[in-house]
N, C-alpha and C. Protein backbone atom coordinates (compact mmCIF):
# COMPACT_ATOMS: atom_id res chain seq x y z
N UNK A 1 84.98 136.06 106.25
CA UNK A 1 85.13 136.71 104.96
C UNK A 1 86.60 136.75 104.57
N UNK A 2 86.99 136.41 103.51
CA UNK A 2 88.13 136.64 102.55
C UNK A 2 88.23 137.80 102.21
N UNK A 3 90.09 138.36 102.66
CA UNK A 3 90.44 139.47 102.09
C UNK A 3 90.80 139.33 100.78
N UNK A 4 90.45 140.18 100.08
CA UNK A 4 90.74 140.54 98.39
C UNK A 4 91.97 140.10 97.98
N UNK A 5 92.33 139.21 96.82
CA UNK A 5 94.07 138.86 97.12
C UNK A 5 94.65 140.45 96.38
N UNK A 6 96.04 140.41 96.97
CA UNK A 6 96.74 141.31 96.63
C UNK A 6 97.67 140.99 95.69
N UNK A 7 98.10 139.79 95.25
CA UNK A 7 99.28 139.66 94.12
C UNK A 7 98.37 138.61 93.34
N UNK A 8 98.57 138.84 92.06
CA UNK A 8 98.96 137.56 91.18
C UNK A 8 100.02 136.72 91.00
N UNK A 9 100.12 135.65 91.39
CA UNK A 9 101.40 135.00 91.50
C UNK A 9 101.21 133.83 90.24
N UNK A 10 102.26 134.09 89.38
CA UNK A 10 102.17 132.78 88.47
C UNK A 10 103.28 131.80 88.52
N UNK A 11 103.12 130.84 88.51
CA UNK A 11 104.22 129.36 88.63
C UNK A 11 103.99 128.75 87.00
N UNK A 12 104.92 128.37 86.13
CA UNK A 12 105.18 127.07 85.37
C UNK A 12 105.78 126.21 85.17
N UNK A 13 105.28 125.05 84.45
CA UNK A 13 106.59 123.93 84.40
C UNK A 13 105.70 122.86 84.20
N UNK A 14 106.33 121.18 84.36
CA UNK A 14 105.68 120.82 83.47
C UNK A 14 105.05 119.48 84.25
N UNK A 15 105.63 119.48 85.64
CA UNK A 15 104.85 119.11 86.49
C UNK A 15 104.40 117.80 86.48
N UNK A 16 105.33 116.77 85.56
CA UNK A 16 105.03 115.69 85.23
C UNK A 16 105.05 114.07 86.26
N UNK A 17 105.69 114.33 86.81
CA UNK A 17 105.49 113.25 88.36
C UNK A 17 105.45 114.11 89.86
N UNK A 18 104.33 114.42 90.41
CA UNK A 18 104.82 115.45 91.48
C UNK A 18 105.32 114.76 92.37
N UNK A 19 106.06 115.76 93.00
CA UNK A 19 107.08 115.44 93.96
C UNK A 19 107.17 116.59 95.44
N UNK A 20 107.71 116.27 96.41
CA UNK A 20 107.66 117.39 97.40
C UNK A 20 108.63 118.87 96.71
N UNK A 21 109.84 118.32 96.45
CA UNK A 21 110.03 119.62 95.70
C UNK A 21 108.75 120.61 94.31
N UNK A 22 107.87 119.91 94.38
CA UNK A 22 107.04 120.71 93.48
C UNK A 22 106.17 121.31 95.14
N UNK A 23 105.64 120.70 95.88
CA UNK A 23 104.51 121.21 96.84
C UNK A 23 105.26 121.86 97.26
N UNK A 24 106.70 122.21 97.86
CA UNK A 24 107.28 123.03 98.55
C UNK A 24 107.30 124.18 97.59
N UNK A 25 107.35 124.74 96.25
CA UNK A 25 107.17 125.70 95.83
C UNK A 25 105.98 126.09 95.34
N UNK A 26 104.89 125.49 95.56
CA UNK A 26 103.44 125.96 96.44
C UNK A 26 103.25 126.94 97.44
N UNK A 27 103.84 125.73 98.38
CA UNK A 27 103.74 126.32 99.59
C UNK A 27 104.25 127.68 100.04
N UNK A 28 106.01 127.76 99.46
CA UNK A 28 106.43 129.09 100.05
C UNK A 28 105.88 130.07 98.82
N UNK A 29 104.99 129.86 97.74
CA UNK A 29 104.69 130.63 97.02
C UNK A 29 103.48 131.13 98.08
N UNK A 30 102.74 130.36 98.77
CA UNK A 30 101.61 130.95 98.91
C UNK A 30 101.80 131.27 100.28
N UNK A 31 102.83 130.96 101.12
CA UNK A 31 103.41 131.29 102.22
C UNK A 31 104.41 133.16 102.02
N UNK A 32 104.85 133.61 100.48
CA UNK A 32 105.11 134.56 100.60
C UNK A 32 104.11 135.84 100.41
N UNK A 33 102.83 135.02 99.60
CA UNK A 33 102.09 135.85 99.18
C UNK A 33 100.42 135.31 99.63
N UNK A 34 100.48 135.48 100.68
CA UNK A 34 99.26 134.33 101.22
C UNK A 34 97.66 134.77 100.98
N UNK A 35 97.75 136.80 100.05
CA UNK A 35 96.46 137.02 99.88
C UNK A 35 96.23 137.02 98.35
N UNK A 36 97.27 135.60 97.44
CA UNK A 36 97.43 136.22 96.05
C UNK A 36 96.16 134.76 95.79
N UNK A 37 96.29 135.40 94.14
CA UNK A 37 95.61 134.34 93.35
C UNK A 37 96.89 133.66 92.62
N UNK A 38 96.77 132.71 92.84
CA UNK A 38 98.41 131.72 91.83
C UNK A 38 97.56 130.78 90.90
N UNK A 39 98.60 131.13 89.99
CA UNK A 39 98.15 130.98 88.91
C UNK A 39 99.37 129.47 88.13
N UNK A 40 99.02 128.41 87.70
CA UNK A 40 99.93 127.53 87.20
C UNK A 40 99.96 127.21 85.83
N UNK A 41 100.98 127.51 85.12
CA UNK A 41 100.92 127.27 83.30
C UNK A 41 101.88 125.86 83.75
N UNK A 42 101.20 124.80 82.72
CA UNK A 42 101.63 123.72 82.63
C UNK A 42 101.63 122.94 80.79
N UNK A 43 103.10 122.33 80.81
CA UNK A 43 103.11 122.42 79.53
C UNK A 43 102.26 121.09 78.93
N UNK A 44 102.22 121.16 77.68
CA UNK A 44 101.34 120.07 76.87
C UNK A 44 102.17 118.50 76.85
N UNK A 45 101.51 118.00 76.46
CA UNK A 45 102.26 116.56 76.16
C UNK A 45 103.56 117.07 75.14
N UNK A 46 103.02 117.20 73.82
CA UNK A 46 104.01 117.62 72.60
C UNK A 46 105.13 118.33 73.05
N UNK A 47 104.90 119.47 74.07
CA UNK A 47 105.90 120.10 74.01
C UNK A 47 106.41 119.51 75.37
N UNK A 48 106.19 118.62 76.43
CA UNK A 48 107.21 117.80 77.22
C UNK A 48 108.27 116.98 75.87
N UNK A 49 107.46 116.14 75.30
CA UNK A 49 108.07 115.40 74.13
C UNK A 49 109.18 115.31 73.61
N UNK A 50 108.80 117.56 72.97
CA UNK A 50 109.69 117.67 72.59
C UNK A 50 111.03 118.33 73.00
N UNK A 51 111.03 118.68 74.09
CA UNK A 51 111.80 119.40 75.32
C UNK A 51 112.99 117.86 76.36
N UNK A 52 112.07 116.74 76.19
CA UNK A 52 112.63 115.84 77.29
C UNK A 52 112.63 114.05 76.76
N UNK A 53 111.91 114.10 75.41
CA UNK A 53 112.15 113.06 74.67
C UNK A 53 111.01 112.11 74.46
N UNK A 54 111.25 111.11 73.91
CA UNK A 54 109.86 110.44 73.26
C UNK A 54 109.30 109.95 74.56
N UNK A 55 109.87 109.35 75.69
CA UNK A 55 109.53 108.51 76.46
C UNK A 55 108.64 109.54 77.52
N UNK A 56 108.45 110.56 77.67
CA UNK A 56 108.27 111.71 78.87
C UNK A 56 106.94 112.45 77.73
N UNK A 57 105.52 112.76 78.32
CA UNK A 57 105.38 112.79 80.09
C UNK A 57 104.81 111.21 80.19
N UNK A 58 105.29 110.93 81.46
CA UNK A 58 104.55 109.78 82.28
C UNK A 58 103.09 110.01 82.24
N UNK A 59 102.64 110.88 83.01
CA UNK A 59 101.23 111.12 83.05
C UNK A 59 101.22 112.27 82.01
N UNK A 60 99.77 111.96 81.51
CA UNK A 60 99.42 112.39 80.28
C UNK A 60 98.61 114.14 80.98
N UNK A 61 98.58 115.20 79.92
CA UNK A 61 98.00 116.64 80.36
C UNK A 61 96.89 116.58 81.08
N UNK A 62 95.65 115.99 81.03
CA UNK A 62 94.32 115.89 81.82
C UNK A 62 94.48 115.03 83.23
N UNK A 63 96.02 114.46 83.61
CA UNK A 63 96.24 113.61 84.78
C UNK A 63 96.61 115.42 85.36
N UNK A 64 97.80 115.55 84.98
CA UNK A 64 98.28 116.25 85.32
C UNK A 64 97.57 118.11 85.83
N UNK A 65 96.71 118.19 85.08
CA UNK A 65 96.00 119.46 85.13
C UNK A 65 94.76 119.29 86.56
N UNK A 66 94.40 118.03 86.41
CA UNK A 66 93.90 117.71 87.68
C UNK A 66 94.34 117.12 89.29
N UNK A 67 96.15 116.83 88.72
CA UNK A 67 96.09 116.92 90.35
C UNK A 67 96.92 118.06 90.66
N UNK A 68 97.27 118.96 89.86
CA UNK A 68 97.74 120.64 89.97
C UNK A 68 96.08 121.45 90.97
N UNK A 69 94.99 120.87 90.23
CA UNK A 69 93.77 121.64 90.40
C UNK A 69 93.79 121.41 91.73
N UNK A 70 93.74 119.73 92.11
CA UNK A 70 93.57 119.45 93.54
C UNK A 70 94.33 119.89 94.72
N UNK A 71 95.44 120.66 94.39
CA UNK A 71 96.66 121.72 95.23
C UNK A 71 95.99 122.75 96.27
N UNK A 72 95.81 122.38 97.30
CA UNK A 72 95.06 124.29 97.73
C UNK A 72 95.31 124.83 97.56
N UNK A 73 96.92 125.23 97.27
CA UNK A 73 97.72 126.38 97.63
C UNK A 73 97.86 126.90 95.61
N UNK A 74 97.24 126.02 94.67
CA UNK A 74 97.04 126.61 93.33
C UNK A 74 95.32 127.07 93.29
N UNK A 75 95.02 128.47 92.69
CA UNK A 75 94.02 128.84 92.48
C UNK A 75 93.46 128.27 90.49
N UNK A 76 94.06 128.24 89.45
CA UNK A 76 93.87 128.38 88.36
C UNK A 76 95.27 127.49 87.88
N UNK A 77 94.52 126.79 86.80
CA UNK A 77 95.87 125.90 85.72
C UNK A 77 95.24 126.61 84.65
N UNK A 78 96.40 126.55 83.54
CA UNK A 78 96.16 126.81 82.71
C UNK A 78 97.54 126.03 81.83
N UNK A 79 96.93 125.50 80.43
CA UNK A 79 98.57 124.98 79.70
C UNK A 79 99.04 125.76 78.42
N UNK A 80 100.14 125.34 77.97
CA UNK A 80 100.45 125.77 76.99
C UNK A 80 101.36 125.29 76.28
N UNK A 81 101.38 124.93 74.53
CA UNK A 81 102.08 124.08 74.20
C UNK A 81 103.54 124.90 73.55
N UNK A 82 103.54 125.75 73.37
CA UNK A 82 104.84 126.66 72.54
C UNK A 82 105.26 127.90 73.59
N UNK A 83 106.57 128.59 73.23
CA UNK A 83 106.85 130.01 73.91
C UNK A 83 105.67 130.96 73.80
N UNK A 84 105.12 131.08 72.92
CA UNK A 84 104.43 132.11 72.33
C UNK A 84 102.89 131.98 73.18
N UNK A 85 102.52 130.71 73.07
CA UNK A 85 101.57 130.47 74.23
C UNK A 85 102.07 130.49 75.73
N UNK A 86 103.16 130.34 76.24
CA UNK A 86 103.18 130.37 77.33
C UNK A 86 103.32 131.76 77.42
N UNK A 87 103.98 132.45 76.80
CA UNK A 87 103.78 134.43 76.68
C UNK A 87 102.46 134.89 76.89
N UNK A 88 101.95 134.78 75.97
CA UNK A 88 100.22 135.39 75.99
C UNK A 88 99.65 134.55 77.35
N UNK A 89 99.59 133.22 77.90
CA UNK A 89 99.40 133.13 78.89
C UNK A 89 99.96 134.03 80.17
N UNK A 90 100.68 134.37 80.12
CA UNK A 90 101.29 135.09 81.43
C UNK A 90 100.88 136.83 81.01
N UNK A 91 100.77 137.26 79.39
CA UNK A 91 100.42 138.41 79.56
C UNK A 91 98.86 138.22 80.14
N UNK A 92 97.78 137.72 79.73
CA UNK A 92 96.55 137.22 79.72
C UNK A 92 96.41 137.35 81.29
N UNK A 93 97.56 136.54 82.35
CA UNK A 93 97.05 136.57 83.55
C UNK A 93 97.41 137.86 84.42
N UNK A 94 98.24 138.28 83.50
CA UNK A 94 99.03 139.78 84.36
C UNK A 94 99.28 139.55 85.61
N UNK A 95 100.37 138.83 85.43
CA UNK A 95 101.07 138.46 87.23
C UNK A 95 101.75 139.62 87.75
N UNK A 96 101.78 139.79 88.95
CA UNK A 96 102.46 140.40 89.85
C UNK A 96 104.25 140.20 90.13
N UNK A 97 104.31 138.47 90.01
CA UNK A 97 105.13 137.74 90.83
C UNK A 97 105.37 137.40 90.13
N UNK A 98 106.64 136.36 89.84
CA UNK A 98 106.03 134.83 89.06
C UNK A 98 107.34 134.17 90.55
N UNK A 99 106.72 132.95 90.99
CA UNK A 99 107.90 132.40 91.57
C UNK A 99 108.34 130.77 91.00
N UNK A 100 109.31 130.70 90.81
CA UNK A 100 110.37 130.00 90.31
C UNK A 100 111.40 129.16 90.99
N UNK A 101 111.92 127.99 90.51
CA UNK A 101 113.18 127.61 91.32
C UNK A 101 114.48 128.33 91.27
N UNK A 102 115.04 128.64 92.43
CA UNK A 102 116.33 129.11 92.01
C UNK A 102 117.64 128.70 91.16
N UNK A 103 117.35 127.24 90.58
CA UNK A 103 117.78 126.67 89.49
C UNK A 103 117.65 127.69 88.41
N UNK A 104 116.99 128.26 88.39
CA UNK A 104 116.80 128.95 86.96
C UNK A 104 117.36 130.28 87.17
N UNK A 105 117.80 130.94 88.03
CA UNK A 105 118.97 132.03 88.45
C UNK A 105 119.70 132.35 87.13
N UNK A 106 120.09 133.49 87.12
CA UNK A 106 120.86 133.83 85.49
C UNK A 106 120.85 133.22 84.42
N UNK A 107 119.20 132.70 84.29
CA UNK A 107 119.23 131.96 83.36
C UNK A 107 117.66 132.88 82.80
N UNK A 108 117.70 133.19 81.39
CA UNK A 108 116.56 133.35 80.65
C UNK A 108 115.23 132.95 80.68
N UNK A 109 113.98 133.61 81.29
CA UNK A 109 112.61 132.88 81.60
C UNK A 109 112.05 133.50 80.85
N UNK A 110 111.21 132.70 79.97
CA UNK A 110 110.22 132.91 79.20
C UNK A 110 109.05 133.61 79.49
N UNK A 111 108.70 134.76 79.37
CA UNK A 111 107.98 136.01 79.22
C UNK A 111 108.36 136.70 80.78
N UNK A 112 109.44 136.62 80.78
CA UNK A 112 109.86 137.60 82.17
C UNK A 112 109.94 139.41 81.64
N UNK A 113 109.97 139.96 80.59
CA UNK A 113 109.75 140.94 80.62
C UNK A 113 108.23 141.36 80.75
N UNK A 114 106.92 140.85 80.93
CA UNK A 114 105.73 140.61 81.27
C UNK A 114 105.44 140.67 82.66
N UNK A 115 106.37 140.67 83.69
CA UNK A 115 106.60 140.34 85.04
C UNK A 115 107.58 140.75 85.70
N UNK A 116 106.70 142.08 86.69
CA UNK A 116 107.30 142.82 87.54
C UNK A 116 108.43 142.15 88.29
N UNK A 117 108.05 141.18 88.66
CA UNK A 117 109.00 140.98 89.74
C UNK A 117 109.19 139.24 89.64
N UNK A 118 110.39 139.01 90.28
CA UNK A 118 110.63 137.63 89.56
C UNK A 118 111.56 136.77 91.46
N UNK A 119 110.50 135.56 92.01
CA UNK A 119 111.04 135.41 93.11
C UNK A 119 111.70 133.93 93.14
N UNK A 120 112.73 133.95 93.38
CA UNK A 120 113.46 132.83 93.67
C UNK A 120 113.57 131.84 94.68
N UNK A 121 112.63 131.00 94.62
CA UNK A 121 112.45 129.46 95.43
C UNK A 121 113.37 128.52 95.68
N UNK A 122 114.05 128.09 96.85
CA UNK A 122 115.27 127.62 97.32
C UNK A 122 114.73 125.86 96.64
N UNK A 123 115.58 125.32 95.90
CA UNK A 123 114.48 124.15 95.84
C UNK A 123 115.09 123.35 97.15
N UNK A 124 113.83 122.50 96.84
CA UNK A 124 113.63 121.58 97.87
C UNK A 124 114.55 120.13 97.96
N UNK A 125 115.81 119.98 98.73
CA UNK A 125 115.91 118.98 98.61
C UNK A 125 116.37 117.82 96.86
N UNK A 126 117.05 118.99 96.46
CA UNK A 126 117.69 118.60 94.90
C UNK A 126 116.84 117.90 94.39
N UNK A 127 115.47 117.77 94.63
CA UNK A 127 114.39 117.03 93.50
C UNK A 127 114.21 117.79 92.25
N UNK A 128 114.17 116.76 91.71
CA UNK A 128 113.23 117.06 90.05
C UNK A 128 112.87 115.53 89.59
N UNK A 129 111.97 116.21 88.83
CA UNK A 129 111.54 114.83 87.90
C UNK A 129 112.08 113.75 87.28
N UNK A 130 113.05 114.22 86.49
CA UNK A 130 114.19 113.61 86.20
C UNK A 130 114.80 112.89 86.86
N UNK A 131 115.41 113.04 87.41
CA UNK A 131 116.13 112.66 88.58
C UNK A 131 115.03 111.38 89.08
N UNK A 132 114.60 111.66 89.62
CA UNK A 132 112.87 110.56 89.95
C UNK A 132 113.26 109.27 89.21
N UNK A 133 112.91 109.92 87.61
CA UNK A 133 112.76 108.51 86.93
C UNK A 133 113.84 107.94 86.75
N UNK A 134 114.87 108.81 86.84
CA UNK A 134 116.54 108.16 86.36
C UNK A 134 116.97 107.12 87.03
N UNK A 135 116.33 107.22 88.24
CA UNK A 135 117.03 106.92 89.70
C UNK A 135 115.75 105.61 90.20
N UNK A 136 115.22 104.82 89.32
CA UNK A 136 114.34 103.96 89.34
C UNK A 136 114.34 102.55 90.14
C-alpha cells in the first residue's frame, strides 16, 4: 500500500529536447519529496516560438507531453501557452513546492507568490537545451 503523498510539487519549462539535466531535476525533485504528487507545466509551441525563435520547439507539444508522461518520477503534465495560464495553472494545482533550477536564483518566477516554498536544483552538469542544439 501507498502512503498518501504529502507535498505537491510543481516543475515548469519547456522541455523541448530532454536531456539528463532535465531527469536529474526529476529525480532530486522526487528524491526530496518522495511522498509528493509532481506536477509538470510545459509550455506550448507558440509560446516556445515566441520566447526562443521561429526555428524552436524541435519536437512539437503532443511529442513532448508524452515523453514528460513516460517519466516515473512525473505524476501529471499539464501546458500552458501565456503567464496568465501558467498562473491559474499553478493556482489550479496548489503546490506545496515548486522545484526549479538554481539558474533562476534572484531571478523573478512566474506565479511564485502562489507558492509556499520555492526549492533550488543544483543543475546538472551546465546542460540546457540550447546549448544542445548550438553545439551541433
Amino acid at each position: 500500500m501507498n502512503p498518501e503523498p504529502t507535498k505537491r510539487v510543481w516543475l515548469n519549462g519547456t522541455f523541448d529536447v530532454l536531456h539528463m539535466g532535465h531527469i536529474h531535476l526529476f529525480q532530486q525533485s522526487k528524491k526530496l519529496y518522495p511522498n509528493s504528487i509532481i506536477c509538470v507545466g510545459v509550455d506550448t509551441d507558440g509560446r516556445i516560438r515566441q520566447m526562443k525563435g521561429d526555428n524552436r520547439p524541435i519536437n512539437p507539444l503532443h511529442y513532448r507531453v508524452e515523453f514528460l508522461k513516460s517519466i516515473r518520477y512525473i505524476d501529471q503534465v499539464v501546458t500552458f501557452g501565456t503567464d496568465q495560464e501558467l498562473t491559474h495553472q499553478i493556482r489550479v494545482f496548489s503546490p506545496d513546492v515548486m522545484c526549479i533550477g538554481d539558474d533562476y536564483l534572484n531571478r523573478t518566477i512566474i506565479g511564485e507568490e502562489f507558492i509556499p516554498h520555492i526549492e533550488y536544483i543544483k543543475r546538472f552538469g551546465g546542460l540546457s537545451t540550447t546549448n544542445i542544439i548550438n553545439d551541433k
